[in-house]
C-alpha atoms as a PDB file:
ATOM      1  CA  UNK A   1    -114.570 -89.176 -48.599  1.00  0.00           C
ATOM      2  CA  UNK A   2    -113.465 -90.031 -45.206  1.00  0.00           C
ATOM      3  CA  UNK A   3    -109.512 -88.693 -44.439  1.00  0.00           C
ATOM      4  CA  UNK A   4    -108.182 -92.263 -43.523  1.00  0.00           C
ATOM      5  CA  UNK A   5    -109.975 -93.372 -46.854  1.00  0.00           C
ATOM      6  CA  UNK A   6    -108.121 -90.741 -48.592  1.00  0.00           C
ATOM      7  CA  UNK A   7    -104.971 -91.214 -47.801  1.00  0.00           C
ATOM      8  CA  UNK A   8    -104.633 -94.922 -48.961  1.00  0.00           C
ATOM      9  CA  UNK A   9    -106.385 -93.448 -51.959  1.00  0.00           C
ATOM     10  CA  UNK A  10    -103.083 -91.463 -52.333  1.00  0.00           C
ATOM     11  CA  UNK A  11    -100.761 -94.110 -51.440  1.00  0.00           C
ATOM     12  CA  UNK A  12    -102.242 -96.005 -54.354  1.00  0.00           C
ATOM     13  CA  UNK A  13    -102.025 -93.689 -56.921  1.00  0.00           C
ATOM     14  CA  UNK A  14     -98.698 -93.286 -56.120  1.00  0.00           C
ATOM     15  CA  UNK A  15     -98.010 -96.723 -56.539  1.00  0.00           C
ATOM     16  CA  UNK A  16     -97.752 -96.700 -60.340  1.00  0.00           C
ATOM     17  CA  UNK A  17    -100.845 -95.353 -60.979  1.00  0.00           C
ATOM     18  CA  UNK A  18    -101.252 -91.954 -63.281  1.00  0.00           C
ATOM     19  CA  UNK A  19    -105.325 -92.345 -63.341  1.00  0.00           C
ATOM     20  CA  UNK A  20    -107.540 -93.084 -59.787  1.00  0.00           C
ATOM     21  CA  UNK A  21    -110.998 -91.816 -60.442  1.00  0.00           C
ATOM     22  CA  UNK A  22    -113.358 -93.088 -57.783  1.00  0.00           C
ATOM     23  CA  UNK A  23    -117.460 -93.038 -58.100  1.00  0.00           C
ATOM     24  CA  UNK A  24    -117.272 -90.063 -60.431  1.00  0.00           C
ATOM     25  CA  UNK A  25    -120.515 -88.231 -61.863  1.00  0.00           C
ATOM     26  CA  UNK A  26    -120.902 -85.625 -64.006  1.00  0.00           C
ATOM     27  CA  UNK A  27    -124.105 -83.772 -64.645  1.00  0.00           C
ATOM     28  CA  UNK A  28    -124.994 -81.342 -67.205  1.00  0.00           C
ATOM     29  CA  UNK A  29    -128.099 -78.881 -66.549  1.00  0.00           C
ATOM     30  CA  UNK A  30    -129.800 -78.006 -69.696  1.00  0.00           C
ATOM     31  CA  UNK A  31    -132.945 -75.642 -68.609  1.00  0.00           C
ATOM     32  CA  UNK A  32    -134.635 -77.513 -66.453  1.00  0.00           C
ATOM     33  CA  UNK A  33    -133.706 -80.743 -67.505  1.00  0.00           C
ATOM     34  CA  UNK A  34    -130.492 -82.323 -65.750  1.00  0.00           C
ATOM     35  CA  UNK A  35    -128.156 -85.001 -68.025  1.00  0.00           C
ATOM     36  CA  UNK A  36    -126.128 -87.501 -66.516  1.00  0.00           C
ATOM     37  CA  UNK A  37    -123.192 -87.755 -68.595  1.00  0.00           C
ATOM     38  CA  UNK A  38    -121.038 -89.952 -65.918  1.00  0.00           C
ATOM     39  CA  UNK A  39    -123.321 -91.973 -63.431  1.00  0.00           C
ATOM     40  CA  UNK A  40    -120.289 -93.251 -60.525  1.00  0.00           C
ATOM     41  CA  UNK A  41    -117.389 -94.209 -62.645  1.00  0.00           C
ATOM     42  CA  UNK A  42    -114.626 -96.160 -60.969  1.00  0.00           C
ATOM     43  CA  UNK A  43    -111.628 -96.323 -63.345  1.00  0.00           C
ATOM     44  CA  UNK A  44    -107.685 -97.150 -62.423  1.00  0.00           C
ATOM     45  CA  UNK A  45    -105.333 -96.208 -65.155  1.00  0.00           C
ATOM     46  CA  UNK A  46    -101.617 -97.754 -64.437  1.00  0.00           C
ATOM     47  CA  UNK A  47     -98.201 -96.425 -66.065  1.00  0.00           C
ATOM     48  CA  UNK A  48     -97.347 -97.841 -69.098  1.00  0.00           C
ATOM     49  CA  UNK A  49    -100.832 -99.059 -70.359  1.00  0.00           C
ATOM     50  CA  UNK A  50    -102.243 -98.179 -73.773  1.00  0.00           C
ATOM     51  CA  UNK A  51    -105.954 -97.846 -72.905  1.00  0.00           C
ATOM     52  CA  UNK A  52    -108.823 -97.157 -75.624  1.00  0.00           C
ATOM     53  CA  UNK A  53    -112.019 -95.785 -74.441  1.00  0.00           C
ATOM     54  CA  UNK A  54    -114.735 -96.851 -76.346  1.00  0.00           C
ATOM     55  CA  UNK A  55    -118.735 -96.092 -76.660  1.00  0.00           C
ATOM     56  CA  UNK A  56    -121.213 -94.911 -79.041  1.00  0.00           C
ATOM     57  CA  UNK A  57    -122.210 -91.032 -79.554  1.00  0.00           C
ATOM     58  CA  UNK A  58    -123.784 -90.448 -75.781  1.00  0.00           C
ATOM     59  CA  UNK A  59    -122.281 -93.103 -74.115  1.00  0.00           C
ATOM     60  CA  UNK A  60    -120.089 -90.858 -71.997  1.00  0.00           C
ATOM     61  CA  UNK A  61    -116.686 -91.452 -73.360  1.00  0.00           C
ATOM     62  CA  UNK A  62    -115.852 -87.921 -74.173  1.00  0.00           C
ATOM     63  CA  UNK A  63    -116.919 -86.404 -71.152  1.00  0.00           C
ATOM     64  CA  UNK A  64    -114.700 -88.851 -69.703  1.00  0.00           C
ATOM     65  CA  UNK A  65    -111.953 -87.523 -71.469  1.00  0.00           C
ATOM     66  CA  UNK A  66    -112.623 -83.931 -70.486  1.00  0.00           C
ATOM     67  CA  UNK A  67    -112.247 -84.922 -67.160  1.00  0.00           C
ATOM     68  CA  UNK A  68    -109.223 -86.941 -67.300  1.00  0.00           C
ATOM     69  CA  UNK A  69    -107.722 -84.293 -69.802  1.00  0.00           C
ATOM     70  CA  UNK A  70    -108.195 -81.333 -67.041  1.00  0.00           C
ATOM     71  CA  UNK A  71    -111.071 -79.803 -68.951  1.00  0.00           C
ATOM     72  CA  UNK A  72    -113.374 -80.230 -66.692  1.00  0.00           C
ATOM     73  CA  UNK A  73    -114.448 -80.888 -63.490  1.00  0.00           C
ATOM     74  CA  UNK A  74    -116.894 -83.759 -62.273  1.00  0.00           C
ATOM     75  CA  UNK A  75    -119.946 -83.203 -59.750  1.00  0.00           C
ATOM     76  CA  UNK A  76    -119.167 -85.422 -57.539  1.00  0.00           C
ATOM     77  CA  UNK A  77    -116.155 -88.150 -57.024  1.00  0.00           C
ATOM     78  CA  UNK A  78    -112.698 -88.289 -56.760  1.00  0.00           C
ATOM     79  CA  UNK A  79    -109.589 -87.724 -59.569  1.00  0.00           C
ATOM     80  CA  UNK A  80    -106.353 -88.249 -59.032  1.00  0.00           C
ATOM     81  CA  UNK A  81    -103.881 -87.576 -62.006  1.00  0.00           C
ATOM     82  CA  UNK A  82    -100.450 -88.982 -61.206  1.00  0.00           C
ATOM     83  CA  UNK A  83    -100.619 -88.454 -57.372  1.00  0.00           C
ATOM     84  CA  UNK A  84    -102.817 -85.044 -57.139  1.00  0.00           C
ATOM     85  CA  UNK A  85    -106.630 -84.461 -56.324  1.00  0.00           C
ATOM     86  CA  UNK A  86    -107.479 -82.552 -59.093  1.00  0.00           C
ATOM     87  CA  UNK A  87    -110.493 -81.468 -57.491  1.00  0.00           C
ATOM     88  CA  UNK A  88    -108.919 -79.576 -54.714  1.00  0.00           C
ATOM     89  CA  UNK A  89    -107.478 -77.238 -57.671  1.00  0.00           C
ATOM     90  CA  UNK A  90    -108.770 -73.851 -58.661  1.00  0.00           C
ATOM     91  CA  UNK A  91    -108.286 -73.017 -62.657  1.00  0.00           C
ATOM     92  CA  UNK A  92    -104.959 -71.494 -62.801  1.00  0.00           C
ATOM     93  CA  UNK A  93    -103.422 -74.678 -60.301  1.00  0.00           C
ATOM     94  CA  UNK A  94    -105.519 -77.021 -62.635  1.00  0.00           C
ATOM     95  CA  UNK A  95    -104.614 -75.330 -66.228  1.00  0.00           C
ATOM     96  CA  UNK A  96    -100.393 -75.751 -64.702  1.00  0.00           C
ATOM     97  CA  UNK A  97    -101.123 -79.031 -64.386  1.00  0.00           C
ATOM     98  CA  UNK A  98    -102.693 -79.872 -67.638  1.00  0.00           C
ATOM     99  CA  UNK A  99     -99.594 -77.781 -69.067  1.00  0.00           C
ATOM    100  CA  UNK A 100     -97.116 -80.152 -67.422  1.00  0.00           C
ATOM    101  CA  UNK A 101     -98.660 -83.629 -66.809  1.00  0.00           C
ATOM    102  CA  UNK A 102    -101.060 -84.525 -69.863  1.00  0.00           C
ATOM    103  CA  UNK A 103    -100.210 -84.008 -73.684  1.00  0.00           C
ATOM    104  CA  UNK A 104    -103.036 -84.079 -76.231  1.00  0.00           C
ATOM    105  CA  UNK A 105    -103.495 -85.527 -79.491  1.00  0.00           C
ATOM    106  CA  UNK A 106    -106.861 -84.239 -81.684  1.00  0.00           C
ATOM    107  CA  UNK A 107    -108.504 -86.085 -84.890  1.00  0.00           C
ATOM    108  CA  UNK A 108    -108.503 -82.167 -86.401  1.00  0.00           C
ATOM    109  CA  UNK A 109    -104.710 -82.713 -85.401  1.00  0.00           C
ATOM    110  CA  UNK A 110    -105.328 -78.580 -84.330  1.00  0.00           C
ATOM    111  CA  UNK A 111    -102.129 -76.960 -86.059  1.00  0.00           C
ATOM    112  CA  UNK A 112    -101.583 -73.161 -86.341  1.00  0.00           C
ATOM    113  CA  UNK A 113    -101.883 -73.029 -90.107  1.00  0.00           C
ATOM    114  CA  UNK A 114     -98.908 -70.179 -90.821  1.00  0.00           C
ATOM    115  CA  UNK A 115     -96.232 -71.837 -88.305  1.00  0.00           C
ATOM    116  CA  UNK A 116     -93.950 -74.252 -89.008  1.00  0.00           C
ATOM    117  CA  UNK A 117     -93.872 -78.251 -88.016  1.00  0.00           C
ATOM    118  CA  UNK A 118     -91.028 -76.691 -85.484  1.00  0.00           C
ATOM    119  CA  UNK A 119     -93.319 -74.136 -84.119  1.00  0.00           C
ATOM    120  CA  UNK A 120     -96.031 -75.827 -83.722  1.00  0.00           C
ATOM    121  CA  UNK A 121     -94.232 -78.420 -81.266  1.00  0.00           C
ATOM    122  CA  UNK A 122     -92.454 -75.647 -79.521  1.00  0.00           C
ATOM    123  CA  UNK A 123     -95.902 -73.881 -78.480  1.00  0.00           C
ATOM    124  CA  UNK A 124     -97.116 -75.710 -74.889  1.00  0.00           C
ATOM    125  CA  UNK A 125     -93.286 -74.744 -73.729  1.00  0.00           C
ATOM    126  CA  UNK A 126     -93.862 -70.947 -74.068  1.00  0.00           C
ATOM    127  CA  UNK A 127     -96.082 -71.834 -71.380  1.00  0.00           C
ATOM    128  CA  UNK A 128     -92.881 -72.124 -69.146  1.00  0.00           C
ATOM    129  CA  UNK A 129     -91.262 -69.344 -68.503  1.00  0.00           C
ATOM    130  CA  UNK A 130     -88.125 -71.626 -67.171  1.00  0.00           C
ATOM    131  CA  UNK A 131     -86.952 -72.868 -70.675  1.00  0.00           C
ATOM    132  CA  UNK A 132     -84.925 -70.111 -72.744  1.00  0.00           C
ATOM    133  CA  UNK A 133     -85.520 -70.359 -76.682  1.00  0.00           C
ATOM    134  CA  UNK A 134     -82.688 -72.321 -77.289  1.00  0.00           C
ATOM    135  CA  UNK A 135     -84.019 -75.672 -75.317  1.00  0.00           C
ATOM    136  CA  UNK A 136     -87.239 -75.149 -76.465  1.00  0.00           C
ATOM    137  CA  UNK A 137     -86.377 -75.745 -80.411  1.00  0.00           C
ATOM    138  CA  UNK A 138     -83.893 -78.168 -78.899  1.00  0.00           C
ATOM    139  CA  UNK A 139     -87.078 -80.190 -77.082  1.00  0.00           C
ATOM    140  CA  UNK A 140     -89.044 -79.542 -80.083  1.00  0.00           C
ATOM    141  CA  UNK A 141     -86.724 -81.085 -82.751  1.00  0.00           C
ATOM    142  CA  UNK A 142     -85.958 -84.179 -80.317  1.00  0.00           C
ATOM    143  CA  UNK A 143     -89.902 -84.823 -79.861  1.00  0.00           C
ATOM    144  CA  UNK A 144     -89.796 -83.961 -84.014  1.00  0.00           C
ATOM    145  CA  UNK A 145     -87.035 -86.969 -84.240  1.00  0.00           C
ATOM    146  CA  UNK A 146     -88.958 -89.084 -82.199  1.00  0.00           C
ATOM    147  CA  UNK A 147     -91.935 -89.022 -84.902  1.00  0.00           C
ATOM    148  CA  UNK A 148     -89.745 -89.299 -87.714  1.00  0.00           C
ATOM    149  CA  UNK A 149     -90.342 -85.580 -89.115  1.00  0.00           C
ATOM    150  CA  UNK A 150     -87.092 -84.180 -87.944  1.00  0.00           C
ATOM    151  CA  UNK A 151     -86.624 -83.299 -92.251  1.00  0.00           C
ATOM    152  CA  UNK A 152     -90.334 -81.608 -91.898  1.00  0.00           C
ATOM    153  CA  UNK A 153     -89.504 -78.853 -89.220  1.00  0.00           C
ATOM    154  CA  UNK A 154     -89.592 -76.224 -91.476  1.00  0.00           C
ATOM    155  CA  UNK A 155     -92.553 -77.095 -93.098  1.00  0.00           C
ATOM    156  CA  UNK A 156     -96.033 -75.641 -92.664  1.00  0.00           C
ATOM    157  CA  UNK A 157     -98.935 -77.302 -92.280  1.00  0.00           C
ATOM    158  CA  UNK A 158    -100.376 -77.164 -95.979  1.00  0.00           C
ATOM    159  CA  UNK A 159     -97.239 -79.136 -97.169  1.00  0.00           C
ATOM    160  CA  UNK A 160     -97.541 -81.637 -95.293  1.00  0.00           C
ATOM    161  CA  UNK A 161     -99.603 -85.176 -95.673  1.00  0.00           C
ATOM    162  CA  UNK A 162    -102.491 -85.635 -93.189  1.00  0.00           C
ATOM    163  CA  UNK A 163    -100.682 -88.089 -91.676  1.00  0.00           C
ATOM    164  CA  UNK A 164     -97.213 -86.381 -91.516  1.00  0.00           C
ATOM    165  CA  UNK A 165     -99.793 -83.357 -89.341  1.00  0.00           C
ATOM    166  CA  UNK A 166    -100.518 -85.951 -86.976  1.00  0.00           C
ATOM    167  CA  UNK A 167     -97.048 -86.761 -86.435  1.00  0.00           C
ATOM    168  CA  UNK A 168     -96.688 -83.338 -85.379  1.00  0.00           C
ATOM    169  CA  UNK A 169     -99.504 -82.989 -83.229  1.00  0.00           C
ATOM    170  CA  UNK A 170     -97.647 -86.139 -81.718  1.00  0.00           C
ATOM    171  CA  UNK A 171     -94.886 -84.512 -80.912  1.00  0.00           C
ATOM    172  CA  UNK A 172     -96.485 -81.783 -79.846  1.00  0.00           C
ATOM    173  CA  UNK A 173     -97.981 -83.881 -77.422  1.00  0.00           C
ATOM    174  CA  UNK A 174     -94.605 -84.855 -75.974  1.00  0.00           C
ATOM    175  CA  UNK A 175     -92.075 -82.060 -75.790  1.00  0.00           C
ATOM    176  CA  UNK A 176     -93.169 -81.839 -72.264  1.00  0.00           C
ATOM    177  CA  UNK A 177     -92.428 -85.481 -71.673  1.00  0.00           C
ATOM    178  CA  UNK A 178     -96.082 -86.064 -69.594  1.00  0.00           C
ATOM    179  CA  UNK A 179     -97.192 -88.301 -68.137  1.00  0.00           C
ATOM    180  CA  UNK A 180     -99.905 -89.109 -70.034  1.00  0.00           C
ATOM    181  CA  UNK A 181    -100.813 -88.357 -73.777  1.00  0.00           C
ATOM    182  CA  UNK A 182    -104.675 -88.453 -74.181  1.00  0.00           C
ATOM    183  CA  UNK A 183    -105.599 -88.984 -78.176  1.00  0.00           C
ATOM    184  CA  UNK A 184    -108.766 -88.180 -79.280  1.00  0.00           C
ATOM    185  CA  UNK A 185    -110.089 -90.166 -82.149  1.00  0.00           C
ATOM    186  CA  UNK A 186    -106.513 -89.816 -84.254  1.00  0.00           C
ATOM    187  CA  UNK A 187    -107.295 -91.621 -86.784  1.00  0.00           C
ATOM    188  CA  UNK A 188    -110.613 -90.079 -87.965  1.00  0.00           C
ATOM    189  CA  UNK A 189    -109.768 -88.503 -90.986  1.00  0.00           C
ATOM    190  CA  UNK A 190    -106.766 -90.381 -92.209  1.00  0.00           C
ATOM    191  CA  UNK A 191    -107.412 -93.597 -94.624  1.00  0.00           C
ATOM    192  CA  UNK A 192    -106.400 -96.494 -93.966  1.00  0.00           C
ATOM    193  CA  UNK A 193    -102.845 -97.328 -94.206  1.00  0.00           C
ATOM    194  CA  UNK A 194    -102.094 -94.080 -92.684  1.00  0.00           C
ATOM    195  CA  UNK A 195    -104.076 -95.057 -89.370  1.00  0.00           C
ATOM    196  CA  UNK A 196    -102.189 -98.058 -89.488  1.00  0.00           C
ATOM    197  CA  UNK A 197     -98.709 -95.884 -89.554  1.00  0.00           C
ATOM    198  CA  UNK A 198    -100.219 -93.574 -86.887  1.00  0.00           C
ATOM    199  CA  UNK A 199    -101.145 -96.555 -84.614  1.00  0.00           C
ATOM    200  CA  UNK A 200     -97.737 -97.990 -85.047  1.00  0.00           C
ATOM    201  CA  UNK A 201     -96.324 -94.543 -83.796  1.00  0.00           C
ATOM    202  CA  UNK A 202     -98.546 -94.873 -80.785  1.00  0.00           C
ATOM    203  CA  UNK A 203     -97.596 -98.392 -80.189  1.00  0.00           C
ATOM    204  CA  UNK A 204     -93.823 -97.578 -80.299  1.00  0.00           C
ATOM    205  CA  UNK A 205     -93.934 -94.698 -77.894  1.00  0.00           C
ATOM    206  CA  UNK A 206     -96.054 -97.173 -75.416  1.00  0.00           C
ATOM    207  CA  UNK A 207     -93.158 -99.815 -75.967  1.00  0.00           C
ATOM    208  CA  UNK A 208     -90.934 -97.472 -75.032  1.00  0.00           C
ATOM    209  CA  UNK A 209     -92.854 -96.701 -71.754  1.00  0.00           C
ATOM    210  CA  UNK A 210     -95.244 -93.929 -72.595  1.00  0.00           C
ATOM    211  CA  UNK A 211     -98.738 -94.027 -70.858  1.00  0.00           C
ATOM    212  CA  UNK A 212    -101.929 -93.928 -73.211  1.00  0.00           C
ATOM    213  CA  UNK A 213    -105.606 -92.916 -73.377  1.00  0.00           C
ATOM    214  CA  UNK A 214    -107.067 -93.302 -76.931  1.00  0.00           C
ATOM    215  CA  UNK A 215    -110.856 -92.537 -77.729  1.00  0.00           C
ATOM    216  CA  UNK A 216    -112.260 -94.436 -80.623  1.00  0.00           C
ATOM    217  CA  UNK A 217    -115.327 -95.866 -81.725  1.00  0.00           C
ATOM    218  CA  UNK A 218    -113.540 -98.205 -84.261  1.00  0.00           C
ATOM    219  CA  UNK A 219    -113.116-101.654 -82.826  1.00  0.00           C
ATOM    220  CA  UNK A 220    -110.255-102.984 -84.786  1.00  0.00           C
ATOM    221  CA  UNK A 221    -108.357 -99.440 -84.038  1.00  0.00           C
ATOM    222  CA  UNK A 222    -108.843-100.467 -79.900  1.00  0.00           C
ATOM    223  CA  UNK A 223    -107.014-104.383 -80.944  1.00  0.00           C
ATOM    224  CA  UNK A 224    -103.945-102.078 -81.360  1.00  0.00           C
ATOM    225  CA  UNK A 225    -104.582-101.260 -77.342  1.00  0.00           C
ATOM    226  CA  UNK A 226    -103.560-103.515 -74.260  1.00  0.00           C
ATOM    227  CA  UNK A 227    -106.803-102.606 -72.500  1.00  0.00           C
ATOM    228  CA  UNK A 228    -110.327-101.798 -73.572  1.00  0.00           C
ATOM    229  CA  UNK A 229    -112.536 -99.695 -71.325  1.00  0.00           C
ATOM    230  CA  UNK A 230    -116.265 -99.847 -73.241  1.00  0.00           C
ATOM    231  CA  UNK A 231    -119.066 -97.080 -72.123  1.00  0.00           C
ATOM    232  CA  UNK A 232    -122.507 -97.142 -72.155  1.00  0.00           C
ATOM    233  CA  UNK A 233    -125.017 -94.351 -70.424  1.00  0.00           C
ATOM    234  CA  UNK A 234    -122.600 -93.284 -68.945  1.00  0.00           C
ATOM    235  CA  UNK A 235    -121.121 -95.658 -66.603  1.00  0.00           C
ATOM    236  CA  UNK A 236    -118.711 -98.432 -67.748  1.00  0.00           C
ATOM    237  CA  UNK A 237    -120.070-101.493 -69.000  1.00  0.00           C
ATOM    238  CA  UNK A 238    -117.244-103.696 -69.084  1.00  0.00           C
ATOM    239  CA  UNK A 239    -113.519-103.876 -69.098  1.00  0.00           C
ATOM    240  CA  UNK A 240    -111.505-106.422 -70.443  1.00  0.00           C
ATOM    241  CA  UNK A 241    -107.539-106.824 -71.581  1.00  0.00           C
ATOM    242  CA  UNK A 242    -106.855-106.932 -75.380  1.00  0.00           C
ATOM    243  CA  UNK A 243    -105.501-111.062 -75.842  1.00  0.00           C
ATOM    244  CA  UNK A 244    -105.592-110.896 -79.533  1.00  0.00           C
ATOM    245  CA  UNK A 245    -103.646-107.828 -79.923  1.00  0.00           C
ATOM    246  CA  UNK A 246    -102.569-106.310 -83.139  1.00  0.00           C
ATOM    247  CA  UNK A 247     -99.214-105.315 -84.210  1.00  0.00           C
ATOM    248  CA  UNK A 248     -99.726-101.949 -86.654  1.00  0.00           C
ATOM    249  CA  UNK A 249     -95.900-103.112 -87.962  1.00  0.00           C
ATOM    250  CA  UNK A 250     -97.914-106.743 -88.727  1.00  0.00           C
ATOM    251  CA  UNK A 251    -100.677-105.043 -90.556  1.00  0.00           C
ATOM    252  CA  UNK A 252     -98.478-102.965 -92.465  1.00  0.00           C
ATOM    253  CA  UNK A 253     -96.182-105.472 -93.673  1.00  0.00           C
ATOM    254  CA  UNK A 254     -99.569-107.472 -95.639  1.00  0.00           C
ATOM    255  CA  UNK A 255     -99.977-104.056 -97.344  1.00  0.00           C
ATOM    256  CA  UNK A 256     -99.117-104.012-101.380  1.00  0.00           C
ATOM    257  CA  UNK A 257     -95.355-103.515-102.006  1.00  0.00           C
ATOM    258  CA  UNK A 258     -95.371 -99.980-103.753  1.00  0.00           C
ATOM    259  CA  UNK A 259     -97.571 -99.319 -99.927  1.00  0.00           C
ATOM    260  CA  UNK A 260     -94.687-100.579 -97.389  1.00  0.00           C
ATOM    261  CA  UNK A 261     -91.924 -98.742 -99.905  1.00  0.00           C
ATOM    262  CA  UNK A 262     -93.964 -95.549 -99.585  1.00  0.00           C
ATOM    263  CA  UNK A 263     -94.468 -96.191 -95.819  1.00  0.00           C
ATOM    264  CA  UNK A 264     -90.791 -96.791 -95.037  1.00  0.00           C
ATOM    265  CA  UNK A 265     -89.713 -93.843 -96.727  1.00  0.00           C
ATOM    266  CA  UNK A 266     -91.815 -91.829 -94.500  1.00  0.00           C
ATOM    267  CA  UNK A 267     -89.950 -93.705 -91.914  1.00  0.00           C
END
């Protein structure tokens, strides 16, 4: 890219914008045969939007992801992530980043099975050796409060609900305070209601400014989104703004009674 087109690249992404990604490919070599995962994505990513990715198995979606999440590195194109060319990074520069600028949310939520709700938040922190042990729990039982699982911090992961994990990976994913919280298919192995209750987690923290990237392949999960960014072979085959949006508190409140008494307790 040409150094005047460059720098009003920059002065864009500064300008609101935590995601620039400009004609981005990505190509995997397998033997002698070469996959294009990403064929020249273009893809703008502003603060404060809620965002699902969506495509079927193939479509490119989660290499996407890897990319925008800092775990790995397109062939050719341009990334920007809040203001900084990624690509200009080497691995310890890129992992610092990931560290402060991104938190990540998993379907497998990815808890350390003998460590506590309060432990498990507190671990991307020990990553910086600036906070002492006393503002870490501190961080860790605010982002804890913030999911509603403050009375949980002791608990380990077996006691806990499948849901009541992902509210810890949740916080997890903000005792940083990033930029950006990339989720993963959440909701994959939680029924129901409690996708509903983990959407209207996600919604809340996006209310309240938070910047999202969700991956899903379920369409009525993306209505809960304010923008829809679909994949197909691996380029992106249409964008569009969510008009009939869902509210997870709406959907909740047409559950059974004994369902919203069991949800607001949890609440």
């Amino acid at each position: 890219m040409k150094l005047a087109n460059r720098q009003n690249l920059i002065i864009r992404v500064m300008n609101n914008t935590i995601i620039e990604i400009s004609n981005l490919r990505k190509d995997y070599h397998i033997g002698e045969v070469t996959v294009h995962a990403l064929r020249g994505v273009d893809l703008k990513i502003h603060t404060g939007e809620f965002v699902a990715i969506m495509g079927m198995s193939g479509s490119g979606k989660s290499t996407m992801l890897n990319i925008i999440g800092c775990l790995d590195k397109p062939t050719h194109g341009d990334y920007f992530l809040d203001g900084v060319d990624v690509n200009t990074m080497d691995k310890d520069e890129t992992a610092r980043l990931r560290n402060k600028k991104l938190g990540f949310v998993f379907q497998a939520y990815n808890l350390l099975a003998r460590t506590t709700a309060l432990e498990n938040v507190e671990l991307p922190l020990f990553y910086n050796d600036k906070i002492r042990s006393k503002e870490r729990k501190e961080r860790a039982l605010y982002a804890l409060e913030a999911v509603g699982l403050a009375d949980r911090m002791g608990h380990m992961p077996n006691q806990l609900s499948g849901g009541q994990q992902q509210r810890v990976a949740i916080a997890r994913s903000l005792v940083n305070d990033p930029v950006l919280i990339l989720a993963d298919e959440p909701t994959g192995n939680l029924d129901t209601r409690t996708s509903f209750e983990i959407m209207d987690l996600f919604q809340d923290l996006n209310e309240k400014g938070r910047t999202i990237v969700y991956v899903t392949h379920e369409t009525d999960i993306a209505k809960f989104a304010t923008r829809n960014v679909i994949f197909r072979d691996g380029k992106i085959q249409r964008e569009n703004v969510v008009t009939d949006r869902l509210s997870a508190k709406e959907v909740l409140r047409t559950l059974p009674v004994e369902d919203i008494e069991e949800f607001d307790k949890k609440n």
